[in-house]
Protein backbone atom coordinates (compact mmCIF):
# COMPACT_ATOMS: atom_id res chain seq x y z
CA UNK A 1 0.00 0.00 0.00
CA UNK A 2 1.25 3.75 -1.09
CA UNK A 3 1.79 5.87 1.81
CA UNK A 4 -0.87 8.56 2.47
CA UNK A 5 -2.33 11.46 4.44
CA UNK A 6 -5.71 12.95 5.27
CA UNK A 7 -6.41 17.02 5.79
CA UNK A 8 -9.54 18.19 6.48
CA UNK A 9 -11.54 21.16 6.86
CA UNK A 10 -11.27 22.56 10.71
CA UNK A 11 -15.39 21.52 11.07
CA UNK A 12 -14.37 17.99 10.65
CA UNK A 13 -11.62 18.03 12.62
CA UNK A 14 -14.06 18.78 15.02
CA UNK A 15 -15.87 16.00 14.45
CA UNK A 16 -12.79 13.92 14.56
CA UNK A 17 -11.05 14.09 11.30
CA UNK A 18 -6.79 15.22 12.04
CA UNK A 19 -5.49 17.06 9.16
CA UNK A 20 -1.81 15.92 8.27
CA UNK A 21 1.10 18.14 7.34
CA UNK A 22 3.99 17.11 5.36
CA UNK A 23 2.67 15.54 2.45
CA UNK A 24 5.02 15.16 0.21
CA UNK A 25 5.22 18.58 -2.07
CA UNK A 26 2.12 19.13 -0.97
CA UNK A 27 0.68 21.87 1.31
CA UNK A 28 -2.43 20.89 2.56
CA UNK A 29 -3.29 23.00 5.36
CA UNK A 30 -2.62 25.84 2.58
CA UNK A 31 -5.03 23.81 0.25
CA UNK A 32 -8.06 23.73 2.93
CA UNK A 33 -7.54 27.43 3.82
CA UNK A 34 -7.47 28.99 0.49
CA UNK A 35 -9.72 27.26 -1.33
CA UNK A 36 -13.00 25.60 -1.33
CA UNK A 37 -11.71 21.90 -0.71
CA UNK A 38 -13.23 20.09 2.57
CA UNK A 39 -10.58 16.88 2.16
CA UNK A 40 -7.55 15.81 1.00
CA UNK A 41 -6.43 12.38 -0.04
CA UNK A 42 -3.31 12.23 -0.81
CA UNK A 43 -1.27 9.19 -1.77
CA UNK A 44 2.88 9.38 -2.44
CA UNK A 45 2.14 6.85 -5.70
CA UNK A 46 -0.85 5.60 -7.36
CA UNK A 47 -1.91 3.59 -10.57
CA UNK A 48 -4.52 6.84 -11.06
CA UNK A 49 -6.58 9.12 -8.78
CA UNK A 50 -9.38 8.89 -11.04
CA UNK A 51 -9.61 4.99 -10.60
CA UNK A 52 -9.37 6.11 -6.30
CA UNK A 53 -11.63 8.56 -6.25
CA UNK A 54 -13.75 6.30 -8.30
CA UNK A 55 -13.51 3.62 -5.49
CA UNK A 56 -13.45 6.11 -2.52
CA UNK A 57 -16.61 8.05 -4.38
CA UNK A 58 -18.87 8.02 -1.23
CA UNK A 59 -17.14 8.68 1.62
CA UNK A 60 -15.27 11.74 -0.37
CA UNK A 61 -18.80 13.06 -1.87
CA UNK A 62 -19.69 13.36 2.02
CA UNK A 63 -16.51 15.76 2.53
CA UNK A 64 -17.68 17.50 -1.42
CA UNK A 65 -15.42 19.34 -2.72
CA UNK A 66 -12.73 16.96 -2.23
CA UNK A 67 -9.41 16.00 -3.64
CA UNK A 68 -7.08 13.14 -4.50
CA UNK A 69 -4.21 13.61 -5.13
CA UNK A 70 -0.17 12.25 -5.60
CA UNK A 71 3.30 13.39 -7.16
CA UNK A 72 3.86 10.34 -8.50
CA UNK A 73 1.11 8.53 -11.27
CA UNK A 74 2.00 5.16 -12.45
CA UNK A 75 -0.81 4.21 -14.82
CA UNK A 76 -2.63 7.56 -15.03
CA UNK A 77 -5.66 7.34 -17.78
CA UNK A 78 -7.28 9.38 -19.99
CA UNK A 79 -10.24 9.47 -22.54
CA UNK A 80 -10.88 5.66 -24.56
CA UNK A 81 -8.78 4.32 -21.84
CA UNK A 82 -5.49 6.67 -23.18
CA UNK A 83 -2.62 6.67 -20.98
CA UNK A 84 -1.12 9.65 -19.23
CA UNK A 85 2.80 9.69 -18.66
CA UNK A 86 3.82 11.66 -16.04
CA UNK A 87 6.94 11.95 -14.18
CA UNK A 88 8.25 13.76 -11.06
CA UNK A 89 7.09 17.38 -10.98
CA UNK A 90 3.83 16.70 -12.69
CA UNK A 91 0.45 17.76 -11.21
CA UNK A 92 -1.85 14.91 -11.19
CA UNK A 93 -5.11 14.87 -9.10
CA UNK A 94 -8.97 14.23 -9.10
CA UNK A 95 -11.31 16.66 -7.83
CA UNK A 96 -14.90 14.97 -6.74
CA UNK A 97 -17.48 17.39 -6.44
CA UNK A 98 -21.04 16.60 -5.55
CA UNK A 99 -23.40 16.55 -8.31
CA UNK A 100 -26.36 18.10 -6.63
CA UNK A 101 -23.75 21.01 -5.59
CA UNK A 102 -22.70 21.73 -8.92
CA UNK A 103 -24.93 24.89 -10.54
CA UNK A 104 -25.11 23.50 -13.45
CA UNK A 105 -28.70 21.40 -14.56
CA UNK A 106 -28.12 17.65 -15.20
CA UNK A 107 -28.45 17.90 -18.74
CA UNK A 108 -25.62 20.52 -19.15
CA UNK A 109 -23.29 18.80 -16.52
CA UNK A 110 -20.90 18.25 -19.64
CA UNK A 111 -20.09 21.45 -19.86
CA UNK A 112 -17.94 20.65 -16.27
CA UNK A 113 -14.99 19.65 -18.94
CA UNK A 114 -14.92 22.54 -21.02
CA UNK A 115 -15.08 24.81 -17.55
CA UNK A 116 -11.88 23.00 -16.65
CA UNK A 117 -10.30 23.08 -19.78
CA UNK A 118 -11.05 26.72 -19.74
CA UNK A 119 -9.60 27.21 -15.96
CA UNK A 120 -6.46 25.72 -16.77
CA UNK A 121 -6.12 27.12 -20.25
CA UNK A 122 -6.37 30.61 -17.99
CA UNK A 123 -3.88 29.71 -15.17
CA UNK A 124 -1.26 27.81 -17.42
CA UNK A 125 -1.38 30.97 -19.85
CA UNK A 126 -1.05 33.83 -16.51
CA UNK A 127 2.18 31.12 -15.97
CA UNK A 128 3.42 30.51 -19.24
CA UNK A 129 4.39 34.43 -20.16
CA UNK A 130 4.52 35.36 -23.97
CA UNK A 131 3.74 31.65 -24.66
CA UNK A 132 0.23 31.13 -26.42
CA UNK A 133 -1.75 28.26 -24.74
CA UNK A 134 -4.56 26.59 -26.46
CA UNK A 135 -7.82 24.68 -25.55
CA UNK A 136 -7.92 21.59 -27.60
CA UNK A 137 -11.49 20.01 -27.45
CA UNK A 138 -12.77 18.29 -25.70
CA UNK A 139 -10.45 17.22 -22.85
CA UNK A 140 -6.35 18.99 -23.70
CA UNK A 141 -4.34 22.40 -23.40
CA UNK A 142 -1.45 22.22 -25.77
CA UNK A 143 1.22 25.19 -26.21
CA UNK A 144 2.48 25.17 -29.93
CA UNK A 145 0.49 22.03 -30.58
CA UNK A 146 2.15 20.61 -27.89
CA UNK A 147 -0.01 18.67 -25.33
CA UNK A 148 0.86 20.05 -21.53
CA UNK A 149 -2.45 19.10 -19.56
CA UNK A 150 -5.44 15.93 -20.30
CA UNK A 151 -8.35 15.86 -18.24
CA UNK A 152 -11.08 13.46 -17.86
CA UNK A 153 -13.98 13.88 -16.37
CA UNK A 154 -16.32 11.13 -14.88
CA UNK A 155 -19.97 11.26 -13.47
CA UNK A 156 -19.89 8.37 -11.10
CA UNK A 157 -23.11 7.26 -8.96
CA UNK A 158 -26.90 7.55 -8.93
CA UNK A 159 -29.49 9.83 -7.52
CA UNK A 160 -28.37 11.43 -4.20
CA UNK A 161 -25.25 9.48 -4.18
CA UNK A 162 -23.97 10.88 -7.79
CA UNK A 163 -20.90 12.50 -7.79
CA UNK A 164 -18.59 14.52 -10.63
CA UNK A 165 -14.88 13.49 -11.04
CA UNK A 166 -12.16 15.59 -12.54
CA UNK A 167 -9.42 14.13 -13.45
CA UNK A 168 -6.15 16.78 -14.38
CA UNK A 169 -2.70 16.06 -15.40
CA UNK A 170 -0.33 19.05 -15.68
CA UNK A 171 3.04 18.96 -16.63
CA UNK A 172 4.27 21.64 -13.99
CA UNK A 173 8.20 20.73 -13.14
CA UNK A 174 8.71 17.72 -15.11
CA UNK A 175 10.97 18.53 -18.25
CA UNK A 176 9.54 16.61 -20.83
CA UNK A 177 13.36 16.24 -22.17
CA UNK A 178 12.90 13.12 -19.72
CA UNK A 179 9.88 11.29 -21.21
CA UNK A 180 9.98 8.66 -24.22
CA UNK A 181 11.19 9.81 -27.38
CA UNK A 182 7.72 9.53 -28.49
CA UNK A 183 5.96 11.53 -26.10
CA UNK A 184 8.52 14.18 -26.14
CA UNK A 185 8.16 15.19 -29.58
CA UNK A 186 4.06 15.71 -28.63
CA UNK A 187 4.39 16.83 -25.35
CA UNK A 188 5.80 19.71 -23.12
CA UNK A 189 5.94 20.87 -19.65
CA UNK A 190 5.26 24.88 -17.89
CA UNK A 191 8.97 24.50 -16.96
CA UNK A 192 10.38 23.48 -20.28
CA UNK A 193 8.37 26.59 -21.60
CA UNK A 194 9.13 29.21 -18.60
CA UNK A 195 12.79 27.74 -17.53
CA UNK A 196 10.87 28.29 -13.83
CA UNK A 197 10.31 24.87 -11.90
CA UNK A 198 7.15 26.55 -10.40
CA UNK A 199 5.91 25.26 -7.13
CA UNK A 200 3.12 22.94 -7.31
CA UNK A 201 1.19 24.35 -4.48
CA UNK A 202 0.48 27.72 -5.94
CA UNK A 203 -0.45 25.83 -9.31
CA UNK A 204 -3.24 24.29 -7.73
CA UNK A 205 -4.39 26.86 -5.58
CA UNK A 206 -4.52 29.15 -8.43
CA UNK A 207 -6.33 26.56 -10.51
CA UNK A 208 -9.00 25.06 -7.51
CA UNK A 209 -10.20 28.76 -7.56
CA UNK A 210 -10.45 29.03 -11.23
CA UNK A 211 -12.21 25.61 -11.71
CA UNK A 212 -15.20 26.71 -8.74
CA UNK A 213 -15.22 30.30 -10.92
CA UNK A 214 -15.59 29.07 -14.53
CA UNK A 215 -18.45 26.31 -13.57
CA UNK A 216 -20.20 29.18 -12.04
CA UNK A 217 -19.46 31.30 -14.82
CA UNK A 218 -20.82 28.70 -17.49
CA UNK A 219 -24.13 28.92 -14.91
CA UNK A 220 -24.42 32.45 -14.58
CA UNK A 221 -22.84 34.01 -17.74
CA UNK A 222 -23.25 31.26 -20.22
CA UNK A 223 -22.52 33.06 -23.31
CA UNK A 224 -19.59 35.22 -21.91
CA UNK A 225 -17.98 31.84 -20.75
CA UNK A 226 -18.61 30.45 -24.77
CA UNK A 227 -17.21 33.28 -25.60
CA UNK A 228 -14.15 32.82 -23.80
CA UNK A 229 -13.43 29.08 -24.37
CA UNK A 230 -14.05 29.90 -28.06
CA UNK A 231 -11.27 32.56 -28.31
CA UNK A 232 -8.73 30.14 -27.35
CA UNK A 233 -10.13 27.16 -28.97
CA UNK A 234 -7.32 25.57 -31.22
CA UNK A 235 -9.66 24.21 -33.66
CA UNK A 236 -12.01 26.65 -34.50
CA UNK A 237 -11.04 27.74 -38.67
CA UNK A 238 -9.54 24.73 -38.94
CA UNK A 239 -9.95 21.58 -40.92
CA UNK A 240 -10.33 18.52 -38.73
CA UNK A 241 -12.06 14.94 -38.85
CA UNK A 242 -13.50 13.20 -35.75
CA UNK A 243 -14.15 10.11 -35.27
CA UNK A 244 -16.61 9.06 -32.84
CA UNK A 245 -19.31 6.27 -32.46
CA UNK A 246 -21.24 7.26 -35.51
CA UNK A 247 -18.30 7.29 -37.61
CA UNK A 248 -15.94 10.11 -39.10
CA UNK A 249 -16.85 13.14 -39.78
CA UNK A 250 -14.76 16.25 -41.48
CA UNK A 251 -15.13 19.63 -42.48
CA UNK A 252 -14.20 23.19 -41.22
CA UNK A 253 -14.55 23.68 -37.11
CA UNK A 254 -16.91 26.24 -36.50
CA UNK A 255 -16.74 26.53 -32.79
CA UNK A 256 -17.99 24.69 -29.65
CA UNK A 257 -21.49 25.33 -28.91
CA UNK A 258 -23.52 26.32 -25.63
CA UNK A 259 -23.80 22.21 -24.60
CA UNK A 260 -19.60 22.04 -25.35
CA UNK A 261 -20.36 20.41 -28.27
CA UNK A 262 -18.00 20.89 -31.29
CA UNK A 263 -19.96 22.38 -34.83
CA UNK A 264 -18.37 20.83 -38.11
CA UNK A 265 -19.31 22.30 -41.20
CA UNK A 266 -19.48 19.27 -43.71
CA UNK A 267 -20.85 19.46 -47.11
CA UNK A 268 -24.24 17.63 -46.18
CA UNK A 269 -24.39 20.52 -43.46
CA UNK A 270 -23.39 21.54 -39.74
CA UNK A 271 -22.77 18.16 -37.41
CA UNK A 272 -22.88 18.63 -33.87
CA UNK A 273 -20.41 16.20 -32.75
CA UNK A 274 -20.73 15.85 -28.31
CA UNK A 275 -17.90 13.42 -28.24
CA UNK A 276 -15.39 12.14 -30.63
CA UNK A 277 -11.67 11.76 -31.01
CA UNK A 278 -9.84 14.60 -33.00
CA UNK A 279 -8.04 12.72 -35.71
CA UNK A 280 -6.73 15.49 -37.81
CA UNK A 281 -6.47 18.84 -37.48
């Protein structure tokens, strides 16, 4: 078994709960104070917090918003069972949020992944200087077509007991001049861009806050928060072909719609395309 620690918020500490210090690189007294989080899990190595938070679902949607996390991700996964390679200095965690908690309605709860995308799109680019970073639908941020952050994102449970889990990698401090020859050539990192090996604590601070602001933005402001994810959307102008269930489908990107969904102009007319993988772009 990995090693691990608990924090929690000081109300369930009350109740019994002891947050732990010294968690690896992690802060996590500086985690429950300065943002919304009620519980940390962290682990010092995992297969994937996805696959934990997956199996720890109810106990951690009592404690909503909470967090797993580790600096160190053996098989981490992504979308159509992808894997995620991640090294030391990555930033790999799951945030489970409580689906009744979320303001979004059920039938727009898909629009959690583009909020994300969007958040760390926003932090990564405050970070990343002069560099231009990109929001790749549906689930990447890529700097010079370069991929530096996957996300998944899981609705787990039923009724009361339903629960929303984000799933982030980042590559924060790990140089991608490391990884396999044929992930570096795809890949890159926020230090390989900034020469900064920038702490992971005020990465995920800064990007917590920005996930809980952009799902209330797509609530409150819906079209302003379109707006935004479509000015930095990579594909938009561009010729691409995804392939999903339903088969392939190409033409010109026109944008991502108010349900996330990406608009293909074809010549049999505009396909709204909810899921897919991007084959070409």
């Amino acid at each position: 078994m990995s090693s691990k620690c608990r924090g929690s918020s000081e109300a369930e500490q009350g109740a019994g709960v002891m947050a732990a210090d010294g968690c690896g690189p992690f802060d996590v007294q500086r985690l429950l104070k300065e943002t919304s989080l009620q519980h940390v899990e962290y682990h010092a190595r995992l297969p994937s917090t996805n696959t934990l938070a997956a199996e720890l679902l109810q106990p951690l949607l009592q404690r909503s918003p909470a967090l797993v996390i580790t600096p160190e991700q053996t098989a981490g996964r992504g979308r159509r069972s992808n894997g995620w390679w991640s090294a030391a200095g990555a930033l790999t965690f799951s945030l489970v949020l409580k689906s009744s908690e979320i303001p979004l309605a059920a039938e727009r709860r898909s629009l959690v992944a583009i909020a994300t995308g969007l958040a760390v799109q926003k932090v990564l680019q405050q970070l990343a200087g002069d560099r231009s970073l990109d929001l790749k639908w549906p689930n990447d941020v890529l700097c010079g077509g370069r991929k530096i952050c996957g996300i998944l994102v899981e609705q787990q449970g039923t009724g009361e007991h339903q629960g929303v889990i984000i799933g982030v990698g980042i590559n924060v401090a790990n140089s991608l001049r490391d990884a396999p020859a044929e992930i570096s050539g795809m890949a890159t990192s926020l230090t390989d861009l900034t020469g900064v090996d920038h702490d992971l604590n005020d990465v995920l601070v800064l990007l917590l806050n920005q996930i809980d602001q952009r799902i209330a933005q797509f609530a409150v402001q819906p079209r302003q928060a379109l707006a935004e994810v479509n000015r930095v959307s990579l594909l938009n102008g561009r010729m691409v072909t995804i392939r999903n269930d339903a088969g392939a489908t190409s033409g010109e990107c026109l944008g991502i719609d108010s349900d996330g969904c990406l608009v293909i102009s074809t010549a049999s007319g505009p396909v709204t395309c909810s899921s897919g993988v991007v084959e070409h772009w």
